[in-house]
N, C-alpha and C. Protein backbone atom coordinates (compact mmCIF):
# COMPACT_ATOMS: atom_id res chain seq x y z
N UNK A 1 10.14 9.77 7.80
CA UNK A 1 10.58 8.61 8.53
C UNK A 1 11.29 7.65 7.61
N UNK A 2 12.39 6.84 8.11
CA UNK A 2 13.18 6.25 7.03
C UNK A 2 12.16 4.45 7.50
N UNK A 3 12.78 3.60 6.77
CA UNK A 3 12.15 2.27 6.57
C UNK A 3 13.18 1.61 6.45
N UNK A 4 13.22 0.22 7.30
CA UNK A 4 14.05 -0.52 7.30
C UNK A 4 13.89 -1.52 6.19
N UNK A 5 14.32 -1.70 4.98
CA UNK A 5 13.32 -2.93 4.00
C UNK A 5 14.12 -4.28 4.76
N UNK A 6 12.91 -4.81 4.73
CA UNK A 6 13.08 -6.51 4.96
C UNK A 6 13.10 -7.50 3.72
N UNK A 7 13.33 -8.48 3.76
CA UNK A 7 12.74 -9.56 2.74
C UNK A 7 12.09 -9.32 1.58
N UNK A 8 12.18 -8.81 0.49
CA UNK A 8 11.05 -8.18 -0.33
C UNK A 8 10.42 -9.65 -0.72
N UNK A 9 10.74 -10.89 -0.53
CA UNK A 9 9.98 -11.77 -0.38
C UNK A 9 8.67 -12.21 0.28
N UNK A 10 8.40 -11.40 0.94
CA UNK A 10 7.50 -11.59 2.25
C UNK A 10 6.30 -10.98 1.50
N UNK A 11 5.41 -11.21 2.42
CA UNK A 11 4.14 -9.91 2.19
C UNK A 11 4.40 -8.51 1.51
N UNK A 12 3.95 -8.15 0.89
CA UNK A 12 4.19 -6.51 0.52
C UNK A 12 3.89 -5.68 1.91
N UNK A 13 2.77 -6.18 2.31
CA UNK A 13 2.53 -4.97 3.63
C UNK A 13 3.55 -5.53 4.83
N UNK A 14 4.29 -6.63 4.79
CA UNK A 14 5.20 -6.75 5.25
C UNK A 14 6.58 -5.92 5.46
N UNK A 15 7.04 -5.61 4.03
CA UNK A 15 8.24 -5.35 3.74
C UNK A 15 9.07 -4.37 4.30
N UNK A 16 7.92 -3.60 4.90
CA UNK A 16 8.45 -1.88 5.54
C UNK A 16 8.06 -2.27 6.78
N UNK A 17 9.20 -1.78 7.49
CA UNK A 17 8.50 -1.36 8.84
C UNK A 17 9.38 -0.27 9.60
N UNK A 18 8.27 0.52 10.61
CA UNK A 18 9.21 1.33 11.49
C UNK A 18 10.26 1.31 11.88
N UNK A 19 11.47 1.68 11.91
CA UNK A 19 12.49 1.83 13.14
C UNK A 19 12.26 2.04 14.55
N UNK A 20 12.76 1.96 15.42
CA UNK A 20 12.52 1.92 17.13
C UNK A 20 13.32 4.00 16.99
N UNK A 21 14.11 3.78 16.03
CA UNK A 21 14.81 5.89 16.23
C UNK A 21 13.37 6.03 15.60
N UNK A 22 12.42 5.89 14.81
CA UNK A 22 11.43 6.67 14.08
C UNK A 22 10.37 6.59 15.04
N UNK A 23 9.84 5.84 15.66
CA UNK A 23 8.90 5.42 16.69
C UNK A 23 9.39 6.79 17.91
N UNK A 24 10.79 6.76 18.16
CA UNK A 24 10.95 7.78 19.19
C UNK A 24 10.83 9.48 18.90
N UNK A 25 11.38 9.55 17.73
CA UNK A 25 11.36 10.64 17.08
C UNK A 25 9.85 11.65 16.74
N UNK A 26 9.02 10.55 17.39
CA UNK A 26 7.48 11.17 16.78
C UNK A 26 6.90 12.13 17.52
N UNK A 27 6.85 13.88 17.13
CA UNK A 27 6.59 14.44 17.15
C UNK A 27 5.51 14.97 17.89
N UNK A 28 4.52 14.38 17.09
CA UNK A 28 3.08 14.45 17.40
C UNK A 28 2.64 13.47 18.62
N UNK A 29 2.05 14.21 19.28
CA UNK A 29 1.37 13.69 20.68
C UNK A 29 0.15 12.51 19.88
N UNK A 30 0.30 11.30 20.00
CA UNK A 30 -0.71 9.91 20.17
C UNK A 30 -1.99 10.33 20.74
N UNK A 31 -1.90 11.06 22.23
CA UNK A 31 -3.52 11.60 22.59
C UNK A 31 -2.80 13.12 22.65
N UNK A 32 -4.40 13.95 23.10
CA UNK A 32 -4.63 14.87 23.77
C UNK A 32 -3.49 15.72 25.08
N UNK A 33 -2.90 15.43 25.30
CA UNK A 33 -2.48 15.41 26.95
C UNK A 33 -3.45 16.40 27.73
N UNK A 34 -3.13 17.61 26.93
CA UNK A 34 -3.40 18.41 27.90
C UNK A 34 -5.17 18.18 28.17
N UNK A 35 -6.33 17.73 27.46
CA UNK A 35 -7.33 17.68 27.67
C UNK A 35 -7.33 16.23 28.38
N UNK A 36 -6.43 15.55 27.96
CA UNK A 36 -6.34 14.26 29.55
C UNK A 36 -5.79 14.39 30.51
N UNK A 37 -5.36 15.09 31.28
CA UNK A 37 -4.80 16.15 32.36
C UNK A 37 -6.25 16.85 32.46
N UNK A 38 -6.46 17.57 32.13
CA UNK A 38 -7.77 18.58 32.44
C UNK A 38 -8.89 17.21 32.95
N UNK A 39 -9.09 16.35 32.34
CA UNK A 39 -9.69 15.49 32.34
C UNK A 39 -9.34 14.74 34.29
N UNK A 40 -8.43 14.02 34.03
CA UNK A 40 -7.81 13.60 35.50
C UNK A 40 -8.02 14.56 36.73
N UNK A 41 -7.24 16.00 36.09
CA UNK A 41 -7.51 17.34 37.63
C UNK A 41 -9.31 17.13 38.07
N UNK A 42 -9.81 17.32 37.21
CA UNK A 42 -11.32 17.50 37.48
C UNK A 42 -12.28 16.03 38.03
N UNK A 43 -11.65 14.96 37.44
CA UNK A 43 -11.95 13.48 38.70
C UNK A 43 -10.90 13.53 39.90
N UNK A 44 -10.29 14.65 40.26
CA UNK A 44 -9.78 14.92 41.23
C UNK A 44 -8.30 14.22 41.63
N UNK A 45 -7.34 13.84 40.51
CA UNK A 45 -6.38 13.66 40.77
C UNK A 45 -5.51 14.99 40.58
N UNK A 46 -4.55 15.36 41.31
CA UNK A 46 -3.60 16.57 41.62
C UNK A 46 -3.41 16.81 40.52
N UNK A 47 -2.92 18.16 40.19
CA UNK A 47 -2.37 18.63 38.63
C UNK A 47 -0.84 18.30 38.78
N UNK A 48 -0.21 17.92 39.24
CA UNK A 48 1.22 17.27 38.91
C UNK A 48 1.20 15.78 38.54
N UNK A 49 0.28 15.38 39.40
CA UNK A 49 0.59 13.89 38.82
C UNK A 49 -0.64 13.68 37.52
N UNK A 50 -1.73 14.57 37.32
CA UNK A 50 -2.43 14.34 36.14
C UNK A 50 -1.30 14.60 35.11
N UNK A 51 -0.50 15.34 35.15
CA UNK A 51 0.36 16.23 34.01
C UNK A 51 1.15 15.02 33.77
N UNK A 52 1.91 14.17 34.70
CA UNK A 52 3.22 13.24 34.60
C UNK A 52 2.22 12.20 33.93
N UNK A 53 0.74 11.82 34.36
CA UNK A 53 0.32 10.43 33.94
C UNK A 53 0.09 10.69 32.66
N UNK A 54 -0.49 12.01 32.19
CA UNK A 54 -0.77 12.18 30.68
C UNK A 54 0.31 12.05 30.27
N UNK A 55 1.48 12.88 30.03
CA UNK A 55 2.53 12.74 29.64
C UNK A 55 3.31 10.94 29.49
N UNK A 56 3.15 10.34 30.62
CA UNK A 56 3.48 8.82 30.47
C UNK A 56 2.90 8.12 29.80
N UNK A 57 1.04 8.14 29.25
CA UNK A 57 0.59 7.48 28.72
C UNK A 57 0.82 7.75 27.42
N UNK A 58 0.97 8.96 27.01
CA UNK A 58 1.79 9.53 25.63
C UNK A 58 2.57 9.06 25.08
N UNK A 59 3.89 8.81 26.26
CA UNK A 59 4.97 8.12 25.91
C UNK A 59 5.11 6.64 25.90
N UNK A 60 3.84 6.10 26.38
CA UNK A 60 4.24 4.98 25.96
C UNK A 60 3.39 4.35 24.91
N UNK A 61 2.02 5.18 24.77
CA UNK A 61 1.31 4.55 23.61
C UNK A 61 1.94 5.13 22.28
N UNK A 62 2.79 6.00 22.31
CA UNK A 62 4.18 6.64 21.23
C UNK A 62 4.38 5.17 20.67
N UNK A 63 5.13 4.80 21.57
CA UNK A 63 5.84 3.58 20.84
C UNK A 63 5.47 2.10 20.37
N UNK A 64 3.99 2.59 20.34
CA UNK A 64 3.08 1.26 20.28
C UNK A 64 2.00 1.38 19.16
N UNK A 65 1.74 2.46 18.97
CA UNK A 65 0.79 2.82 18.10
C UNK A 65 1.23 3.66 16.95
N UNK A 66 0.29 3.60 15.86
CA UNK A 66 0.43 4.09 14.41
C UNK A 66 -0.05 4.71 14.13
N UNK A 67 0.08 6.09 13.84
CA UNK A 67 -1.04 6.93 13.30
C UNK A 67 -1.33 7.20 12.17
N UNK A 68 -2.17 8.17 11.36
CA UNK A 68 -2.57 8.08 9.96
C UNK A 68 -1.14 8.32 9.45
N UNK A 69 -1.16 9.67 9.95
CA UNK A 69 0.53 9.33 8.93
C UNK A 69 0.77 8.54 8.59
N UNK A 70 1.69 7.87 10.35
CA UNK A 70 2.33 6.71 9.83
C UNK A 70 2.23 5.80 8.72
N UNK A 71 0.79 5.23 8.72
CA UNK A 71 0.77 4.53 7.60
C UNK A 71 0.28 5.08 6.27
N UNK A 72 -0.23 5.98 6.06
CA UNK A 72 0.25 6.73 4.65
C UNK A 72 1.32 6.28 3.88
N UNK A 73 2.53 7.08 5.20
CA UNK A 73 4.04 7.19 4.89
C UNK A 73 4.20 5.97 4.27
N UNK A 74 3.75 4.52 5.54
CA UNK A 74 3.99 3.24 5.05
C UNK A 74 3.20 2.72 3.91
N UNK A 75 2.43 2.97 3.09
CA UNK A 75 2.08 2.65 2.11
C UNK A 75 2.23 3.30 0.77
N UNK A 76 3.11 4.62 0.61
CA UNK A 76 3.52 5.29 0.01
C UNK A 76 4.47 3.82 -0.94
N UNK A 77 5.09 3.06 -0.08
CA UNK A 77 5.84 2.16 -1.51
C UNK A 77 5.15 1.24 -2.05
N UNK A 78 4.40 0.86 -1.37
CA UNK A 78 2.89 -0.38 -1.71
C UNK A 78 2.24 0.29 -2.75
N UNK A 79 1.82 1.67 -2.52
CA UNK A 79 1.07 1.97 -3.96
C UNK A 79 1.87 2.45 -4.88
N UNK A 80 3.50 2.77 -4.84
CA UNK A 80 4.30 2.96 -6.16
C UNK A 80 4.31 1.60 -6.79
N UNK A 81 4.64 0.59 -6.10
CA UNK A 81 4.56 -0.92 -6.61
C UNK A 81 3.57 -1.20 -7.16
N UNK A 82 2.20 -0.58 -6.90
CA UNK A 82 1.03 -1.01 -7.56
C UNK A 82 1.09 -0.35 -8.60
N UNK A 83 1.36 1.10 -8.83
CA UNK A 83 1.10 1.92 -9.74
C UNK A 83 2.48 1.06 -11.04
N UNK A 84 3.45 1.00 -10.52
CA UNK A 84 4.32 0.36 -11.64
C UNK A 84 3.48 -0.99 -12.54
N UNK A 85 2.86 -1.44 -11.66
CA UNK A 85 2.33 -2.98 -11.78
C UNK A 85 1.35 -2.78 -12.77
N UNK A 86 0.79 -2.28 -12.52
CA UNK A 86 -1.17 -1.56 -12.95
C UNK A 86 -0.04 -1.23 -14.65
N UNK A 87 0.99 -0.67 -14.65
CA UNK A 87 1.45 -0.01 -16.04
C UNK A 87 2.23 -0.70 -17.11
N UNK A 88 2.68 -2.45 -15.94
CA UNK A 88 3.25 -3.37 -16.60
C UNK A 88 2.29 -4.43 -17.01
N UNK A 89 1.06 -3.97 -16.32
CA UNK A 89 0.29 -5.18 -16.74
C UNK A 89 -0.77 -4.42 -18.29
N UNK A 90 -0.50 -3.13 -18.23
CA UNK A 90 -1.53 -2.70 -19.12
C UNK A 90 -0.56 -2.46 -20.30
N UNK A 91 0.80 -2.41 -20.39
CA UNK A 91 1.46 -2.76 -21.51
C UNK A 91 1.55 -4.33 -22.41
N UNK A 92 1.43 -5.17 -21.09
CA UNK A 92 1.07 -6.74 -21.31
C UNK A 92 -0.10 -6.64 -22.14
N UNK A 93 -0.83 -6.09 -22.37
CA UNK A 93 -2.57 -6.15 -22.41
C UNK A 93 -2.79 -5.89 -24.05
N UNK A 94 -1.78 -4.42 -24.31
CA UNK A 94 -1.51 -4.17 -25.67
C UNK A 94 -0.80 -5.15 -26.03
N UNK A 95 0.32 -5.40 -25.65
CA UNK A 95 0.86 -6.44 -26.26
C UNK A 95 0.17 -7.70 -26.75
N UNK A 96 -1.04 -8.19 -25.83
CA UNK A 96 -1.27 -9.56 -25.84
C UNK A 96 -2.35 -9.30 -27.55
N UNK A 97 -3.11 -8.00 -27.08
CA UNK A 97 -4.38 -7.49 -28.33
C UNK A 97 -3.14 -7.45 -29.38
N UNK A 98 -2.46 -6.72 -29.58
CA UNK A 98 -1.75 -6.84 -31.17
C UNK A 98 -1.85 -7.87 -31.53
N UNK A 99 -1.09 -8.88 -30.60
CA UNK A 99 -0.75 -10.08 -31.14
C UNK A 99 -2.10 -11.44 -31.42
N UNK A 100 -2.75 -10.78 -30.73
CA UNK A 100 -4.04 -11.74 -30.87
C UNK A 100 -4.89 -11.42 -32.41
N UNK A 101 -4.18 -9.96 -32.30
CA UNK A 101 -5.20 -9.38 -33.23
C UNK A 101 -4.68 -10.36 -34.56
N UNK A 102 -3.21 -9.86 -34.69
CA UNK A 102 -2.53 -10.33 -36.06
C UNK A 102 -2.46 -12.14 -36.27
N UNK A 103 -2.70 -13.24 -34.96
CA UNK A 103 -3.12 -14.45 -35.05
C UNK A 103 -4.75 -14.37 -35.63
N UNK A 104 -5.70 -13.46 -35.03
CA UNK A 104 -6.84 -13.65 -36.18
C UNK A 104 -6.64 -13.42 -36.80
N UNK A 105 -6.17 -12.52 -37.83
CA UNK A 105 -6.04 -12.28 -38.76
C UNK A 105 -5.47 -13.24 -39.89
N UNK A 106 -4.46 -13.99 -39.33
CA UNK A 106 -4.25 -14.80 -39.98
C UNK A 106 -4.80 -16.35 -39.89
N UNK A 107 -5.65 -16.24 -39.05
CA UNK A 107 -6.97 -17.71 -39.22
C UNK A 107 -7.72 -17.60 -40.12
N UNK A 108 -8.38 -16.16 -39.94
CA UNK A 108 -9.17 -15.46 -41.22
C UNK A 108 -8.88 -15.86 -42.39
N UNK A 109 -7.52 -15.73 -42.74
CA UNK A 109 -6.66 -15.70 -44.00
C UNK A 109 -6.95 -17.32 -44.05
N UNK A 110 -6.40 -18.09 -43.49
CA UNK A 110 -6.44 -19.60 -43.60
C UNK A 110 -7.87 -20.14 -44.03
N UNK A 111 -8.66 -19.87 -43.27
CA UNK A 111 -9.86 -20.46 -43.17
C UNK A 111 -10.58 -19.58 -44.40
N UNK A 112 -10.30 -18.75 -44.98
CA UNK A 112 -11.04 -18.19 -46.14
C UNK A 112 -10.62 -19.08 -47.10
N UNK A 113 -8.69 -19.44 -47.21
CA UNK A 113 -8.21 -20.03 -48.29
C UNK A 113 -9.04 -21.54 -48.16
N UNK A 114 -9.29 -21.85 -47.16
CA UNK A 114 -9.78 -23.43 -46.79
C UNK A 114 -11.54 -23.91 -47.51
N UNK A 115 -11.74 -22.61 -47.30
CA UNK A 115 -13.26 -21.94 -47.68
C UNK A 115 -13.50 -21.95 -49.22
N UNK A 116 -12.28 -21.13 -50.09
CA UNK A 116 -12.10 -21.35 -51.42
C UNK A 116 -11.82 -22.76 -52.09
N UNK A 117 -10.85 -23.50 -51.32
CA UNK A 117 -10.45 -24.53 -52.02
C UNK A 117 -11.90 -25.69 -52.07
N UNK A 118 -12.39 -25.42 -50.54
CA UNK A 118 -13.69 -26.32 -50.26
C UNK A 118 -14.89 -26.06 -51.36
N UNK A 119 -14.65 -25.23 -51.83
CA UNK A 119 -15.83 -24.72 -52.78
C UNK A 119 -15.01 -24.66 -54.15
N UNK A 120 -13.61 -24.71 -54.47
CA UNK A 120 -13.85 -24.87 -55.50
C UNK A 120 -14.02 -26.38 -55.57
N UNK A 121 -13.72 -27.27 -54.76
CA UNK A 121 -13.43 -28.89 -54.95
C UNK A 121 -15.24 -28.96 -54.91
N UNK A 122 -15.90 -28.59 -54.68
CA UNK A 122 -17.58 -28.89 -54.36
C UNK A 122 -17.97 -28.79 -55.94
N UNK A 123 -17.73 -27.97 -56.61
CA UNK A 123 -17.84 -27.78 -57.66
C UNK A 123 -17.43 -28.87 -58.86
């Protein structure tokens, strides 16, 4: 199914949404029919019009409802965005430890020299 992007400003679970051609295009039956038909014949509505009502309620909860797929599909870019994120933030992370590391390191250095001079002046 293709995705219309909106606003990448917005919400992330915002950003995607169905098309009205992808909504029509859907394949897969929303219910049962034929066991809601079987269902209808046997509370005693006719098998032509059980067949047309299953079939109608199909078609119209089609265009209203989401199924697992669907949103799989639709979250397929939500979790590439995360997965990029999760890999920019854990490069941040090394970055921040080096650099933290090599600022102690050089307090260490200071505060030892501060340490020497204090002790030799005590003396």
């Amino acid at each position: 199914m293709a995705y219309r992007q909106h606003d990448l400003a917005m919400e992330p679970f915002l950003a995607y949404t169905l098309t009205i051609a992808d909504v029509q295009m859907r394949s897969v039956p929303v219910i049962d029919t034929s066991r809601y038909a079987a269902e209808l014949r046997e509370s005693g509505v006719e098998p032509r019009q059980a067949d047309g009502m299953a079939r109608a309620l199909n078609d119209e909860l089609a265009g209203r409802v989401l199924t697992k797929a669907d949103l799989d599909e639709r979250l397929l870019p939500i979790q590439h965005e995360l997965t990029e994120l999760g890999t920019r933030l854990d490069a941040m992370d090394v970055k921040f430890e080096t650099k933290f590391d090599a600022l102690d390191g050089k307090f260490e250095t200071k505060f030892d020299a501060l340490d020497k001079k204090g002790e030799t002046r005590a003396r």
